[in-house]
N, C-alpha and C. Protein backbone atom coordinates (compact mmCIF):
# COMPACT_ATOMS: atom_id res chain seq x y z
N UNK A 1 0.85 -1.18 0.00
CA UNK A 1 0.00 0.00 0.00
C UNK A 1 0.89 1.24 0.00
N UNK A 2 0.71 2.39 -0.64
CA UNK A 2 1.63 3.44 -1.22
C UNK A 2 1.42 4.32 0.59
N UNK A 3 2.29 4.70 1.03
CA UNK A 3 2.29 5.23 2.25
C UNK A 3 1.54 6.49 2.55
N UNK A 4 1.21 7.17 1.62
CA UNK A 4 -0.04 8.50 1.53
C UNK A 4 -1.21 7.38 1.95
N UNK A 5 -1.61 6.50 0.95
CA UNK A 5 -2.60 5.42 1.36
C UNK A 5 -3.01 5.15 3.11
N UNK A 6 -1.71 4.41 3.47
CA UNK A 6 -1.71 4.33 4.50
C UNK A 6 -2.21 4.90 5.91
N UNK A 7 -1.45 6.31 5.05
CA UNK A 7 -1.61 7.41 6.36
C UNK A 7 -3.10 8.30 6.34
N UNK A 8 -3.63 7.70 5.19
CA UNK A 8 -5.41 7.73 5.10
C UNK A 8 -5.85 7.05 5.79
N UNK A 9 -5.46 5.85 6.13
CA UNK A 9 -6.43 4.11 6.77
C UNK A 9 -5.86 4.72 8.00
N UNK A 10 -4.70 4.93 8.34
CA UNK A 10 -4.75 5.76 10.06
C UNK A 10 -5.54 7.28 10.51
N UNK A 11 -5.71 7.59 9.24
CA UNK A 11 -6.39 8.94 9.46
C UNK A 11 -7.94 8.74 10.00
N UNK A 12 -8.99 7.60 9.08
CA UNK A 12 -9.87 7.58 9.49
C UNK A 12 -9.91 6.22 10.73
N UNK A 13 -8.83 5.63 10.56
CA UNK A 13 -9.14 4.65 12.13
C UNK A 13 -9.17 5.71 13.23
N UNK A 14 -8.43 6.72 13.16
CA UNK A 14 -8.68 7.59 14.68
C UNK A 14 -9.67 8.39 14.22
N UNK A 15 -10.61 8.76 13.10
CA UNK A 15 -11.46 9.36 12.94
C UNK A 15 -12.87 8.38 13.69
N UNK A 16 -13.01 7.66 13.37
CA UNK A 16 -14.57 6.23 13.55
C UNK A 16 -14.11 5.96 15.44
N UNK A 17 -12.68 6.04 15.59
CA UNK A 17 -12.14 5.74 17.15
C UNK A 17 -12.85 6.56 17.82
N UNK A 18 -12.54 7.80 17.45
CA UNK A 18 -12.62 9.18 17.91
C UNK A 18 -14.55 9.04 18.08
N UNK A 19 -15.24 8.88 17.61
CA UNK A 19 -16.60 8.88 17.55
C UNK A 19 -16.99 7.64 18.15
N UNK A 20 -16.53 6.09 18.05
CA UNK A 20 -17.02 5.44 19.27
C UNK A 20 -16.42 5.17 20.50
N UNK A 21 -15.23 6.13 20.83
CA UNK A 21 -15.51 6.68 21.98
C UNK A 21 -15.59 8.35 22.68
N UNK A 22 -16.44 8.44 22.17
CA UNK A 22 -17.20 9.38 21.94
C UNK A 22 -15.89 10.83 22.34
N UNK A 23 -14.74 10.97 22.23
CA UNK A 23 -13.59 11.69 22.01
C UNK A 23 -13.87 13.15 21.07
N UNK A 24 -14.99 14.15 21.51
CA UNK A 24 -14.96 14.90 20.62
C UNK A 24 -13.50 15.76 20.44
N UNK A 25 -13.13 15.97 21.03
CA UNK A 25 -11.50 16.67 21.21
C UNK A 25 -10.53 16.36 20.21
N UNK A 26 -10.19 14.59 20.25
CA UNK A 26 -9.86 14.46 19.24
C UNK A 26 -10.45 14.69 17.86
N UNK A 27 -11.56 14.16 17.80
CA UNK A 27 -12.28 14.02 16.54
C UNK A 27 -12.22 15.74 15.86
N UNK A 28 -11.92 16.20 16.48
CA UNK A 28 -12.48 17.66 16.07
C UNK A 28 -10.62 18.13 15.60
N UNK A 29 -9.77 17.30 16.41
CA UNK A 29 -8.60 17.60 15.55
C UNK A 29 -7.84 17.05 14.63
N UNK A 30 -8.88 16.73 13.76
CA UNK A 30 -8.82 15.92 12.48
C UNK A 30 -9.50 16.93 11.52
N UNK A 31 -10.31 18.05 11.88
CA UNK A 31 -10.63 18.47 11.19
C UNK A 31 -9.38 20.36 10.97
N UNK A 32 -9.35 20.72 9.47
CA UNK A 32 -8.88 22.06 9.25
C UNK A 32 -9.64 22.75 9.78
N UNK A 33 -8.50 24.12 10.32
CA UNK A 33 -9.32 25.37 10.87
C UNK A 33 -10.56 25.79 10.22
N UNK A 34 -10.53 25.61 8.66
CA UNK A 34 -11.22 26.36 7.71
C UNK A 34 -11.95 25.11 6.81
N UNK A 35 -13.49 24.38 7.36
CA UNK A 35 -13.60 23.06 6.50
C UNK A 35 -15.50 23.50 6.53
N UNK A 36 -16.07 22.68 5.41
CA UNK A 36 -17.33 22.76 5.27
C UNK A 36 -17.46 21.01 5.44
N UNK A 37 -18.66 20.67 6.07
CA UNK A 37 -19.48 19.32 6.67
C UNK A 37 -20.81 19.87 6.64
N UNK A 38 -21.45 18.89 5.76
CA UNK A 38 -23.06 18.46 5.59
C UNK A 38 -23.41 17.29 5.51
N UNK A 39 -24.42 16.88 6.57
CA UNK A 39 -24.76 15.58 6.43
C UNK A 39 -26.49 15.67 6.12
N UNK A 40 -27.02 14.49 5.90
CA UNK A 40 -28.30 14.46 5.36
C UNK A 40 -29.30 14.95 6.62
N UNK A 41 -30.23 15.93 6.03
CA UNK A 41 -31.00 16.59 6.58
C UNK A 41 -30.62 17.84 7.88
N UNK A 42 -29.58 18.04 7.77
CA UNK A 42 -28.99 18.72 8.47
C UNK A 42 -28.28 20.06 8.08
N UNK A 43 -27.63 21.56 8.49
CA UNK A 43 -27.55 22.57 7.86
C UNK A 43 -26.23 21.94 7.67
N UNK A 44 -25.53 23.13 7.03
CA UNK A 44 -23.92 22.93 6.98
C UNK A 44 -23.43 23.20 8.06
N UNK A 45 -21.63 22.70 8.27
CA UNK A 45 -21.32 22.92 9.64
C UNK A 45 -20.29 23.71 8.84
N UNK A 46 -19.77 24.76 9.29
CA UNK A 46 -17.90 25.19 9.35
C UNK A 46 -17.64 25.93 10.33
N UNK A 47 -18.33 25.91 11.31
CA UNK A 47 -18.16 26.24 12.85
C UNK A 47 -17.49 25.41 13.99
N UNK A 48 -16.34 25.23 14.52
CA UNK A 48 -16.35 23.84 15.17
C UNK A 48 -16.61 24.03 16.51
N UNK A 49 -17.49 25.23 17.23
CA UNK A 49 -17.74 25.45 18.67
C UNK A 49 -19.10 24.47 17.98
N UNK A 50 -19.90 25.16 17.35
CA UNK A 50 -20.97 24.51 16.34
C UNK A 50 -20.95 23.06 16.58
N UNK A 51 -20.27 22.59 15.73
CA UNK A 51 -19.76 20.95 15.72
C UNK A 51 -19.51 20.08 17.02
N UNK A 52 -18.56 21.02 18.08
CA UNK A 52 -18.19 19.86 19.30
C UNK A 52 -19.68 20.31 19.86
N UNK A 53 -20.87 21.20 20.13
CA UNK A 53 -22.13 20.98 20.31
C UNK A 53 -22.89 20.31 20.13
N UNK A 54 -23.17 19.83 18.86
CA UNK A 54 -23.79 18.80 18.59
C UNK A 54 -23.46 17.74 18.86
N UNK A 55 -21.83 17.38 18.69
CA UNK A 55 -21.62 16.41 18.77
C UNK A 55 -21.52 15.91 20.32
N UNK A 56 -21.29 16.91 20.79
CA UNK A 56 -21.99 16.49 22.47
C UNK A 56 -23.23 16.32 22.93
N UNK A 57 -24.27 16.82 22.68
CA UNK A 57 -25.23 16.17 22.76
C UNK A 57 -25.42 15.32 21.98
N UNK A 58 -24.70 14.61 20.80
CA UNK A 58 -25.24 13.30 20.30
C UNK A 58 -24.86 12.37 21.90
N UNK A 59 -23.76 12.68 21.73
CA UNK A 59 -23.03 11.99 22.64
C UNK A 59 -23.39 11.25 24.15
N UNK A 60 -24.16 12.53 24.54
CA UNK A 60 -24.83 12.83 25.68
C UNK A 60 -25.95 11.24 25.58
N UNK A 61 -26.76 10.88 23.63
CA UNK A 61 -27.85 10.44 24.48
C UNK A 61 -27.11 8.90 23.66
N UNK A 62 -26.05 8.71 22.81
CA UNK A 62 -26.19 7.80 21.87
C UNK A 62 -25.02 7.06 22.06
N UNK A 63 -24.50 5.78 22.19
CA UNK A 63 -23.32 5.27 21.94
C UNK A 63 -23.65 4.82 20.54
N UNK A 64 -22.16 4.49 19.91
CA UNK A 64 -21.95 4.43 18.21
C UNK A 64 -21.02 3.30 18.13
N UNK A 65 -21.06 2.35 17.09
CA UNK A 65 -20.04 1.68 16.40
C UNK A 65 -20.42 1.95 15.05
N UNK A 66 -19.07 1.37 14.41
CA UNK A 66 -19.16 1.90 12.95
C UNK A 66 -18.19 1.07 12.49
N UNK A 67 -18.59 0.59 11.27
CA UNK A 67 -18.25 -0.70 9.78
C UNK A 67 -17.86 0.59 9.11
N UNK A 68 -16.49 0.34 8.56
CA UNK A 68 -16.21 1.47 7.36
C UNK A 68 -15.34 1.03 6.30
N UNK A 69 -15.72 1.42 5.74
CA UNK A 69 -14.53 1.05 4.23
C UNK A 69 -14.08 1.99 2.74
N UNK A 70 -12.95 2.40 3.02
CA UNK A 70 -12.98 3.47 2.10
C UNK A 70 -12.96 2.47 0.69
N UNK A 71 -13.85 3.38 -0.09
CA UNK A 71 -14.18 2.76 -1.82
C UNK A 71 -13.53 3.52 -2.62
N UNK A 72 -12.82 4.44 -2.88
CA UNK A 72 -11.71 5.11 -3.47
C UNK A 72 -11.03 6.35 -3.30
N UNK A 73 -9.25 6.10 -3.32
CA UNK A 73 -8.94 7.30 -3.23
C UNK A 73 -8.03 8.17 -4.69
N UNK A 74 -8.43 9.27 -4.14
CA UNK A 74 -8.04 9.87 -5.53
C UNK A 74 -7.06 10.94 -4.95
N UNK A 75 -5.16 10.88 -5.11
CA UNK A 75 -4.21 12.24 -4.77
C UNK A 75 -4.00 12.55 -5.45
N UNK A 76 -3.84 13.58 -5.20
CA UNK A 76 -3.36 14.89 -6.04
C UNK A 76 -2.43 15.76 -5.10
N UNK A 77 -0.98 15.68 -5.10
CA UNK A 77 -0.30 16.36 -4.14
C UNK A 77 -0.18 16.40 -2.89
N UNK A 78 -0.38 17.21 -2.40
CA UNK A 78 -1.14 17.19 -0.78
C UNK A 78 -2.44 17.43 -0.78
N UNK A 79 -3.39 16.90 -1.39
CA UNK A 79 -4.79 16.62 -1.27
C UNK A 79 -5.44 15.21 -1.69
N UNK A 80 -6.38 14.73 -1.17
CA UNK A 80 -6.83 13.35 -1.16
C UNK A 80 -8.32 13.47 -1.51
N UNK A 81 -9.11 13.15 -2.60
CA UNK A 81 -10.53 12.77 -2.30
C UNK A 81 -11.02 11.44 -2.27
N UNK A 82 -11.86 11.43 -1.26
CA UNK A 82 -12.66 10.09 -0.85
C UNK A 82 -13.44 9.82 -1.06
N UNK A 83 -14.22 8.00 -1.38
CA UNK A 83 -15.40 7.64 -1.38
C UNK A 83 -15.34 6.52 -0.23
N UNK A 84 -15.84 6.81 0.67
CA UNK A 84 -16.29 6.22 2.15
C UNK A 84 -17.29 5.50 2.50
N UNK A 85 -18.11 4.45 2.62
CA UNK A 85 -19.34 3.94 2.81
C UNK A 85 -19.15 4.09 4.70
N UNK A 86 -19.98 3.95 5.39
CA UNK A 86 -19.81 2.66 6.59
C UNK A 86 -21.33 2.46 6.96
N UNK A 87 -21.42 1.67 7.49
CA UNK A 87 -22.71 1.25 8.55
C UNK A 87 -22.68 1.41 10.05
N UNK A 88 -23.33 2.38 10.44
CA UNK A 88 -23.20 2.60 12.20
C UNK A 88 -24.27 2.28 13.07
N UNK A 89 -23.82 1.69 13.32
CA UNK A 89 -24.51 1.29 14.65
C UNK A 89 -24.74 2.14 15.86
N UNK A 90 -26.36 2.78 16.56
CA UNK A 90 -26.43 3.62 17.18
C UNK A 90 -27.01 3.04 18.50
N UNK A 91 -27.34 2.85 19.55
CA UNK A 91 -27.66 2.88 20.73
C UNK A 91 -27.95 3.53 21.81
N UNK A 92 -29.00 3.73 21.87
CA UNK A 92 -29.60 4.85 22.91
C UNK A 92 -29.38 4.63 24.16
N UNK A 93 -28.96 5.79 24.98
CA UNK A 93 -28.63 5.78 26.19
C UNK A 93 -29.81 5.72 27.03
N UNK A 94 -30.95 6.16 26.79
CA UNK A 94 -32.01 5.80 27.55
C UNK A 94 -33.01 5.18 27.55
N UNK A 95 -32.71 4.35 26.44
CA UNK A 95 -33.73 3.00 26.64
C UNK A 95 -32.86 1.79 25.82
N UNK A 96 -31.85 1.93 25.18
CA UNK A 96 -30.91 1.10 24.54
C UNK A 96 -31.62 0.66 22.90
N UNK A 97 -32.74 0.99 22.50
CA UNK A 97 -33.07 1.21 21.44
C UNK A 97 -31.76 0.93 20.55
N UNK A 98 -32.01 0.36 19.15
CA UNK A 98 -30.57 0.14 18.37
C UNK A 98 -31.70 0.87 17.00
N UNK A 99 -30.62 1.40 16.09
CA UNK A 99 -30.56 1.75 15.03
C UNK A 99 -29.77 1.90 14.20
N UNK A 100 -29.77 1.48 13.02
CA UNK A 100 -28.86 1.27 11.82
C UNK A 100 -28.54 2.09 10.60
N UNK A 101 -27.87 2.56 10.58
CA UNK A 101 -27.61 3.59 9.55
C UNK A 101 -26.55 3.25 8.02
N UNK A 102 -26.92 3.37 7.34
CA UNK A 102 -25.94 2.83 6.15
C UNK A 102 -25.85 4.05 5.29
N UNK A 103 -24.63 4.69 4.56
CA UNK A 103 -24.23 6.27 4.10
C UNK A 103 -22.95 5.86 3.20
N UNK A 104 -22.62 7.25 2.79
CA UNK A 104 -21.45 7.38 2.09
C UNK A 104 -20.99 8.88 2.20
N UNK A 105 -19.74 8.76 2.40
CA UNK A 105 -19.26 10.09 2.82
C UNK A 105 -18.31 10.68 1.24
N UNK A 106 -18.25 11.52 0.71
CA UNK A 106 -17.20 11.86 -0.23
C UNK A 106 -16.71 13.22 0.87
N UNK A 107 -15.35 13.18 0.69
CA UNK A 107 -14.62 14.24 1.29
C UNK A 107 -13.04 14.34 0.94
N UNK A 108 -12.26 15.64 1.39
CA UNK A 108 -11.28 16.50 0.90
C UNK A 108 -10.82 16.17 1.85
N UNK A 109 -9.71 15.68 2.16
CA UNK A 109 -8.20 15.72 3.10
C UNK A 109 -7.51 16.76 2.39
N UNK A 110 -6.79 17.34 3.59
CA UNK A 110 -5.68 18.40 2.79
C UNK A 110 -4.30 17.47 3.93
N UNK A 111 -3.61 17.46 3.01
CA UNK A 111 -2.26 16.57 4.27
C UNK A 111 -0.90 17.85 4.57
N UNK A 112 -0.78 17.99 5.81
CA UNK A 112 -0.33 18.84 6.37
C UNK A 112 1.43 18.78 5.90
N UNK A 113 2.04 19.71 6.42
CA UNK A 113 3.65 19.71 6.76
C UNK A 113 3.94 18.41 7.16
N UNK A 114 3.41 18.40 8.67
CA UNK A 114 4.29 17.20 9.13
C UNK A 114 3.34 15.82 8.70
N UNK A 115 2.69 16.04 7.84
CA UNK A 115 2.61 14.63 7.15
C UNK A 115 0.52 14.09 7.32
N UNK A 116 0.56 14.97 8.30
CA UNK A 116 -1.08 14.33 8.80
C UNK A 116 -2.23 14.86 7.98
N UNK A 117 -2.72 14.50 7.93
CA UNK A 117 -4.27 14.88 7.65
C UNK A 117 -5.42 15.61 8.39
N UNK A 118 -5.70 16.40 7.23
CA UNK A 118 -7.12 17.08 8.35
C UNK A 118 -8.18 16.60 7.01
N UNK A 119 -9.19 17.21 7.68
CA UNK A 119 -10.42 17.10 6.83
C UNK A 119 -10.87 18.68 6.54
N UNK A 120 -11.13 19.00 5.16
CA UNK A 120 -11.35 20.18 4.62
C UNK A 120 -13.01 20.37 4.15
N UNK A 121 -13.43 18.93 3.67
CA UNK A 121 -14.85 19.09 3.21
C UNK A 121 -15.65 17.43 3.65
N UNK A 122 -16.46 17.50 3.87
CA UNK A 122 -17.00 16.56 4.02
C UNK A 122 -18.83 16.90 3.72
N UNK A 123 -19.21 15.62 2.48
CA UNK A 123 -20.73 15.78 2.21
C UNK A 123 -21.34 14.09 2.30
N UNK A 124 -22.09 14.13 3.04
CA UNK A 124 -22.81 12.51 3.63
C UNK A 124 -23.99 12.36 3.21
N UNK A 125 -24.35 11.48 2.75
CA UNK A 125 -25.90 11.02 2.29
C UNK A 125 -26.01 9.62 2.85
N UNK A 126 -27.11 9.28 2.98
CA UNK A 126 -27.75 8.23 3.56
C UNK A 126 -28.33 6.95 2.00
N UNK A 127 -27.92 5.68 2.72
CA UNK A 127 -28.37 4.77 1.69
C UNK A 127 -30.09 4.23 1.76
N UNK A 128 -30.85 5.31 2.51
CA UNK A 128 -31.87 5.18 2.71
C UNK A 128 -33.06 6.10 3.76
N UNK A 129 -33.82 6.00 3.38
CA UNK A 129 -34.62 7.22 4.36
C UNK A 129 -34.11 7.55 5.94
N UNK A 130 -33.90 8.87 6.23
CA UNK A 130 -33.59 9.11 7.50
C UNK A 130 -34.51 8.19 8.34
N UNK A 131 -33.65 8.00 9.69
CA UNK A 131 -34.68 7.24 10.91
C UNK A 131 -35.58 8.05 11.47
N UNK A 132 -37.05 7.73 11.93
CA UNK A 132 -37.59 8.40 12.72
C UNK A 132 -37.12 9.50 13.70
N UNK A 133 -36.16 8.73 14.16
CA UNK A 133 -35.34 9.53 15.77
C UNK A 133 -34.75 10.70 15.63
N UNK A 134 -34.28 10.94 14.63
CA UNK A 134 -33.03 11.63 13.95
C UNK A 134 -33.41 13.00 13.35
C-alpha cells in the first residue's frame, strides 16, 4: 500500500475511534481550521464550537459503532478525495433502542507539513430514508 494510502487508513481509524468513543476533542482535531461538513437533513457545519455541540449532545444520548470502508482514493499532491461507505450502529442511552444507519461520505483531506491529515470538506448522504429519531 503506497504510504499517503496508509496514512489515510490511520487517518480515518482515529477518525470512527474518535466517535465510538465518543472523544470529541480528538475528533475535532482531524478536522482544518477552515472546512465545510453536511450531512443528510442537516444545515452545513464550518463552525467547530458549532460541531463539538452537537456532537456532544449526540453523545450525551447515543453510543456508536461503525463498519467502514474506504471505496476510493483519488491524490493529487497534498490533497486526497474520498469515497467512504460505513454502517453505524447507534444505541440509545435511555432506553438502549438500536438503530442502523448505512451512508457514504465523499470528502477532501488536505495533508499537512508534518505529514497528517485534516479534513477540509465533508458531504454525507444516507443509503436510505432518514430514521424516525433523527
Amino acid at each position: 500500500m503506497d504510504p499517503k494510502e496508509k496514512s489515510i487508513q490511520e487517518f480515518y481509524q482515529q477518525w470512527f475511534g474518535a466517535m465510538e468513543n465518543a472523544d470529541v476533542d480528538s475528533f475535532l482535531s482531524l478536522f482544518a481550521e477552515e472546512y465545510f461538513s453536511k450531512g443528510p437533513n442537516q444545515p452545513a457545519v464550518t463552525d467547530k464550537q458549532i460541531l463539538r455541540e452537537h456532537l456532544t449532545q449526540f453523545h450525551q444520548s447515543y453510543m456508536e459503532t461503525v463498519k467502514w470502508e474506504i471505496g476510493e482514493i483519488n491524490l493529487f499532491e497534498n490533497t486526497a478525495v474520498i469515497r467512504l461507505s460505513e454502517e453505524v450502529t447507534l444505541v440509545s442511552k435511555e432506553n438502549g433502542d438500536t438503530t442502523k444507519i448505512k451512508g457514504v461520505h465523499f470528502e477532501l483531506l488536505s495533508q499537512q507539513p508534518d505529514g497528517n491529515w485534516k479534513l477540509k470538506s465533508d458531504v454525507s448522504s444516507l443509503n436510505h430514508p432518514p430514521p424516525s429519531n433523527s
